[in-house]
Protein backbone atom coordinates (compact mmCIF):
# COMPACT_ATOMS: atom_id res chain seq x y z
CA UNK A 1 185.95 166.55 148.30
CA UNK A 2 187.54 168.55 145.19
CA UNK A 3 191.28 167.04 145.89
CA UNK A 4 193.16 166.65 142.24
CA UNK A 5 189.41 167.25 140.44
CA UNK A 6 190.37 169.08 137.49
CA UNK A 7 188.18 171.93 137.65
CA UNK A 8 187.72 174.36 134.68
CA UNK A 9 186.12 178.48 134.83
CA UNK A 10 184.83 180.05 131.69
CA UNK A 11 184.69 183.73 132.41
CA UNK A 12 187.27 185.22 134.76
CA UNK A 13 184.79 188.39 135.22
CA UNK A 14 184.00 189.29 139.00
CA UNK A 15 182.11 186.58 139.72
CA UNK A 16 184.36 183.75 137.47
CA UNK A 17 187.22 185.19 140.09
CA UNK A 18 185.26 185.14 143.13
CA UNK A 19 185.25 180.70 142.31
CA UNK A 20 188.69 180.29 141.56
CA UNK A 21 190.27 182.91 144.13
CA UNK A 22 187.41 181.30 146.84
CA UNK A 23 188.99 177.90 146.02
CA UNK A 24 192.50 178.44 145.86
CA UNK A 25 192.17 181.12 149.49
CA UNK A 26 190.51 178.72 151.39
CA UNK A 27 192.77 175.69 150.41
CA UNK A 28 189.95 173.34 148.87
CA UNK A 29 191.97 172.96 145.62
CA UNK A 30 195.38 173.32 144.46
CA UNK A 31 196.36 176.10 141.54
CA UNK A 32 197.24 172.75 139.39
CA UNK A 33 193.73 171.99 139.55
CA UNK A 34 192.46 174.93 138.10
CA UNK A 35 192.05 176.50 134.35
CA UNK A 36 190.74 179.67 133.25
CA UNK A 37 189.40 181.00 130.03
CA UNK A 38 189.04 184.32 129.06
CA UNK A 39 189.88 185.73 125.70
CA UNK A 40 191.78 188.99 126.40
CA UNK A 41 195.42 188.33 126.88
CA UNK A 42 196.22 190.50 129.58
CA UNK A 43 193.85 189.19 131.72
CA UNK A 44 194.94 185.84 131.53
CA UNK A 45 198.64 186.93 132.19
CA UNK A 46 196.92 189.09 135.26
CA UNK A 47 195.48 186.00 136.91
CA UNK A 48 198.70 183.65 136.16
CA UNK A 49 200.57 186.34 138.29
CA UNK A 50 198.13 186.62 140.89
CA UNK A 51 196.76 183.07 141.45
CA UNK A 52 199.04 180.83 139.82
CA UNK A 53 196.08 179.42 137.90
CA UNK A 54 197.04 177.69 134.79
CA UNK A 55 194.86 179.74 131.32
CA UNK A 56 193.33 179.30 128.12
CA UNK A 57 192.43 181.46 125.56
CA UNK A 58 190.09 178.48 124.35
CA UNK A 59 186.65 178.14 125.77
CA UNK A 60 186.57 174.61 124.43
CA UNK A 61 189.74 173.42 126.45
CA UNK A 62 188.90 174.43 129.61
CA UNK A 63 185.43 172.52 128.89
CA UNK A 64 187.61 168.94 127.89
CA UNK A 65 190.00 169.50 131.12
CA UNK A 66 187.50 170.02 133.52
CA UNK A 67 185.52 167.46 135.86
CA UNK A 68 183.82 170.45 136.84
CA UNK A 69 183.24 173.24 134.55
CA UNK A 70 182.12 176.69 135.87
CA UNK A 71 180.10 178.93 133.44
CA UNK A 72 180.78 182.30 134.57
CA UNK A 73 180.06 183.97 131.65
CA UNK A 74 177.54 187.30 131.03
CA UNK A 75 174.00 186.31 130.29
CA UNK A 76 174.41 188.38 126.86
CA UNK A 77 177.16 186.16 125.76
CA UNK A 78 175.80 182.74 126.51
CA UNK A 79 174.82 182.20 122.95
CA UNK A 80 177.97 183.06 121.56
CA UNK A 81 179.92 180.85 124.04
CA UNK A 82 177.59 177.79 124.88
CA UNK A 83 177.63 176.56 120.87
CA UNK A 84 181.32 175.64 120.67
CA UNK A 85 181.42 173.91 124.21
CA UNK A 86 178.77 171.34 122.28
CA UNK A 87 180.05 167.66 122.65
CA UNK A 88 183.20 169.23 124.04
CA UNK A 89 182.31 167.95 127.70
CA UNK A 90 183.76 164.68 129.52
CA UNK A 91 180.95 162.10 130.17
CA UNK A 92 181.06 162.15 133.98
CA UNK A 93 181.61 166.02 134.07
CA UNK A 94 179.59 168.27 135.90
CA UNK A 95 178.66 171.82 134.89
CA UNK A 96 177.97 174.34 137.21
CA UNK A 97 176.28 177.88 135.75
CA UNK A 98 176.21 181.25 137.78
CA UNK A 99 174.82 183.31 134.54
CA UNK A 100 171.55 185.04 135.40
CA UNK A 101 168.31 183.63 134.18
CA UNK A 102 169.98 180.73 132.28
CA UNK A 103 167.93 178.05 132.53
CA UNK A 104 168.65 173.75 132.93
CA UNK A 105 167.00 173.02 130.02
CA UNK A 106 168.85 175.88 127.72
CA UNK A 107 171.77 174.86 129.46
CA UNK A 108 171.95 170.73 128.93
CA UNK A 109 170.00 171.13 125.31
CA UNK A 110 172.90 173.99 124.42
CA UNK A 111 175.56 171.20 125.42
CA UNK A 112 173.76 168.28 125.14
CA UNK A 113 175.18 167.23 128.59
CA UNK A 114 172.75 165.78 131.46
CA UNK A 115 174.52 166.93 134.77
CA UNK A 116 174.01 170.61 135.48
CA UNK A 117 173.79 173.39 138.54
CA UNK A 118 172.00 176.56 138.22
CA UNK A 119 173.07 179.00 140.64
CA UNK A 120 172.24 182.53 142.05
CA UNK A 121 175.48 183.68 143.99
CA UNK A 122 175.83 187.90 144.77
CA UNK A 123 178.39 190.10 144.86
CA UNK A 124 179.18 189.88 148.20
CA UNK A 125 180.87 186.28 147.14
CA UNK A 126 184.32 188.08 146.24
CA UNK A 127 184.74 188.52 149.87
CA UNK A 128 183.53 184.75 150.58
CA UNK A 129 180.44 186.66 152.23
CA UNK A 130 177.63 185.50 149.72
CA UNK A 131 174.69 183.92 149.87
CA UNK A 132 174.10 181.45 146.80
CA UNK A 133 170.88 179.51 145.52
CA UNK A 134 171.14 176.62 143.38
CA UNK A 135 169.48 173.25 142.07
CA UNK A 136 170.44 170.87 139.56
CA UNK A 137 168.66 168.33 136.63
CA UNK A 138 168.05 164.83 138.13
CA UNK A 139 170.82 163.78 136.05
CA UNK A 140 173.32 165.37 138.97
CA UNK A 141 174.59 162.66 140.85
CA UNK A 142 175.13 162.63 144.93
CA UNK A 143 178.80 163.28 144.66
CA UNK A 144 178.42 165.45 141.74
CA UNK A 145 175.68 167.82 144.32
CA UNK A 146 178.72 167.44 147.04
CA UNK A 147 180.94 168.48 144.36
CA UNK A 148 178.41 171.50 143.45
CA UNK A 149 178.10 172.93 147.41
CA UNK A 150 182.01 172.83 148.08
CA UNK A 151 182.26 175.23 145.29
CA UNK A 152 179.66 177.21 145.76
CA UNK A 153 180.41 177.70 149.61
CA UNK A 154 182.98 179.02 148.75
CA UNK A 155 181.45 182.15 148.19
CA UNK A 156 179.70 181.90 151.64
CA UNK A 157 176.58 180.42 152.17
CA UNK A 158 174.76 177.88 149.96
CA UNK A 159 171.13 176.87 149.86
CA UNK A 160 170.12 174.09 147.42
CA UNK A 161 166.23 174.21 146.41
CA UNK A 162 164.22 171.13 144.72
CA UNK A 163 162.85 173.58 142.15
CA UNK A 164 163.96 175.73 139.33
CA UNK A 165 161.61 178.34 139.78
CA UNK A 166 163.13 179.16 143.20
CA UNK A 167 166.40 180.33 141.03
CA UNK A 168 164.19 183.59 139.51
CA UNK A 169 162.90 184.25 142.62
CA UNK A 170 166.03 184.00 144.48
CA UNK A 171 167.73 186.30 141.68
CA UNK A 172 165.37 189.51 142.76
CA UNK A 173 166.19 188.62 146.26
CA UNK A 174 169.57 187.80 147.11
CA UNK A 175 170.68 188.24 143.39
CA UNK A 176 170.27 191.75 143.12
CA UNK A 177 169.64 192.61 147.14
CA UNK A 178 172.86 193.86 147.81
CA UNK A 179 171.86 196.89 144.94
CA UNK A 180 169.08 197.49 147.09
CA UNK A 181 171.42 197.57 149.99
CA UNK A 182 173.74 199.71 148.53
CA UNK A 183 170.72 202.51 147.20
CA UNK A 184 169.58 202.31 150.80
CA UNK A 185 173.23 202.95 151.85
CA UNK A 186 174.14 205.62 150.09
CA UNK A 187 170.96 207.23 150.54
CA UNK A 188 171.50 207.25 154.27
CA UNK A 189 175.12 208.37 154.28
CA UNK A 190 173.75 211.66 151.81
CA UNK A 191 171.16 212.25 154.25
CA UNK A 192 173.88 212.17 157.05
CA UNK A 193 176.04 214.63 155.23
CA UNK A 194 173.19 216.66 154.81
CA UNK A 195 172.07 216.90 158.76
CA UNK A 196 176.37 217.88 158.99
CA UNK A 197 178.15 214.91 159.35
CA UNK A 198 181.78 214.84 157.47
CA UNK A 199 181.02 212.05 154.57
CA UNK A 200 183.93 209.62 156.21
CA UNK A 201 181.77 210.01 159.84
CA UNK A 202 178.02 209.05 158.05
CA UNK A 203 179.96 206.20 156.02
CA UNK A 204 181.34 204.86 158.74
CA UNK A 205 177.78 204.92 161.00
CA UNK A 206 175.59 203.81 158.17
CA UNK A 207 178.05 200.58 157.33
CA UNK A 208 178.05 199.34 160.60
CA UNK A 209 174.49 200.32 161.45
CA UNK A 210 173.97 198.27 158.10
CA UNK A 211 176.60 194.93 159.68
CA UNK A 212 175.03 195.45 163.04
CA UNK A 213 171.17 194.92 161.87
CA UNK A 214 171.80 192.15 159.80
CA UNK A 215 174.03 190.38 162.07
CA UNK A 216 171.03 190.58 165.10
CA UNK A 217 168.26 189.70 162.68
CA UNK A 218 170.08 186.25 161.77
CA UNK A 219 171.06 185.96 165.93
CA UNK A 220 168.07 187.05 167.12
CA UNK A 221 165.94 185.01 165.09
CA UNK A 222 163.04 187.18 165.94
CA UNK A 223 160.70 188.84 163.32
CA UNK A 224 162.16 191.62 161.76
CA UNK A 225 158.66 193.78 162.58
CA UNK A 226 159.35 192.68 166.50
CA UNK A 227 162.87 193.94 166.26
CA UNK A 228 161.84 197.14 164.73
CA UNK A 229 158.82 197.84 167.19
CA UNK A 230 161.75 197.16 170.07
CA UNK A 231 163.57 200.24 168.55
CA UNK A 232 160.43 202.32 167.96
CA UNK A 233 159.86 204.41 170.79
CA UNK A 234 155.95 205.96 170.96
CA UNK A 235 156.67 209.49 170.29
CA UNK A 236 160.39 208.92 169.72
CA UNK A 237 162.98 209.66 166.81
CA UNK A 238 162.89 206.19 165.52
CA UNK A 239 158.52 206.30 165.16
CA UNK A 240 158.76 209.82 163.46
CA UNK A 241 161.26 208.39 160.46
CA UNK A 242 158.80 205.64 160.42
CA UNK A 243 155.96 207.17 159.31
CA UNK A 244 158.04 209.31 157.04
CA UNK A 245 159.08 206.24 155.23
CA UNK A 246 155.85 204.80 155.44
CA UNK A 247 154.01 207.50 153.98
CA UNK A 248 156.39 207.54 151.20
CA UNK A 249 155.57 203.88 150.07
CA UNK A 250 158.60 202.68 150.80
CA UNK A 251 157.25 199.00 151.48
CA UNK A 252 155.48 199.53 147.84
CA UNK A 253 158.32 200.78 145.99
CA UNK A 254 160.63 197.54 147.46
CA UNK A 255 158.07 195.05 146.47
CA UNK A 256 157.39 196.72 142.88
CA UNK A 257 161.22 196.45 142.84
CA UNK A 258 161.58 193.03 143.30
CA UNK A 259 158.92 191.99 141.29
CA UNK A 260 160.36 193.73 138.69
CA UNK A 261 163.79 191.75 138.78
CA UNK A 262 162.40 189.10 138.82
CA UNK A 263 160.19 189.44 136.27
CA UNK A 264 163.64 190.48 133.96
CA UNK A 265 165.12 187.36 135.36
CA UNK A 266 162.27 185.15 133.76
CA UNK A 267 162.27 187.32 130.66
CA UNK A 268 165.87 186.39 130.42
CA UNK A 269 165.64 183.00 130.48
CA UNK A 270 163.20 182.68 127.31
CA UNK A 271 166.02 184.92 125.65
């Protein structure tokens, strides 16, 4: 599908990387097909060494060479970068954007170019074990959208929605779930050092506790509140942390959370 499409990243940041090294790992392009931008010179010389990637210190060439151009900038730069792109675009390209909370309609109006993807990829992308959300103007064509999920399965799974609003939503969920993941995590390997545990032991048991759960939710495909009552013994160990966590609000507290990133996410957007 992306065979000799010139395909351009702006922003070689963690998640700019996790495209282009996704790409080139799993054999979907060739290193000649690829240029990066980023500004600092060492970086550039650090991704020429480890990728082979052809580089640009030029926002606006990357934009010309690419078919597909990747926007993998930080949301707090977008103004600064999307101005110069303007006009800069080929006609049939297609533009792909994984900044949080940047909008179609900033995005095409910014570059005054028709074809775009918004996208919601996480972290756990660098490892090709994301989960992305994305949609795209009606000006996206059929190839361009086939274009759009090779690339972005390459950071694991993809999930095109019909509408925009799904991308905000998505961002508190998937977005920014693996912090949530992480707080629960650590939380869990302190409370393991705590009961006596050596920290490498709780680490270890909490990570694969973590791998374990997820992996037989998706299996299973059983409600997550059947698969907990299955492990809640009446009177057990399992029921007495239960009620500890739900007398501490912790269904409360998640929800308040995730409204709350999501409610950033939409603020960011009318930024």
């Amino acid at each position: 599908m992306l065979q000799e499409l010139p395909i351009a990243v702006i922003g070689s940041g963690v998640m700019g990387e996790a495209i282009f090294g996704g790409l080139v790992r799993q054999g979907l392009v060739a290193v000649e097909q690829m240029l990066v931008s980023d500004p600092r010179e060492e970086r550039r010389h650090e991704l020429q060494a480890r990728y082979g990637v052809q580089t640009s210190a030029d926002n606006a060439v990357a934009a010309q060479w690419g078919r597909v151009v990747i926007l993998a900038v930080k949301p707090q730069h977008l103004k600064l970068v999307l101005p110069p792109l303007r006009g800069t675009l080929r006609a049939d390209a297609l533009v792909i954007s994984v900044v949080a909370g940047a909008t179609l309609d900033s995005l095409s109006t910014a570059l005054a170019h028709p074809a775009v993807v918004r996208s919601m990829p996480n972290t756990p992308a660098i490892i090709g074990a994301g989960m992305t959300v994305w949609t795209a103007t009606p000006a996206v064509n059929a190839t361009q959208l086939d274009w759009a999920r090779t690339v972005l399965g390459a950071l694991g799974r993809e999930l095109y929605v019909e509408a925009e609003a799904y991308l905000d939503m998505a961002t508190a969920l998937n977005g920014s779930g693996p912090a949530y993941c992480f707080l629960i995590m650590e939380a869990m390997i302190d409370a393991g050092v705590h009961l006596g545990l050596a920290r490498p032991i709780a680490e270890t048991l909490v990570q694969e506790t973590m791998l374990g759960a997820a992996r037989y939710a998706q299996q299973s495909g059983t409600h997550p509140a059947q698969l907990r009552n299955a492990v809640t013994s009446p009177g057990g160990t399992t029921a007495a942390a239960i009620a500890e966590l739900e007398r501490g609000g912790l269904r409360t507290v998640m929800a308040d959370a995730i409204w709350a990133a999501y409610r950033r996410s939409v603020e960011l957007g009318k930024a």
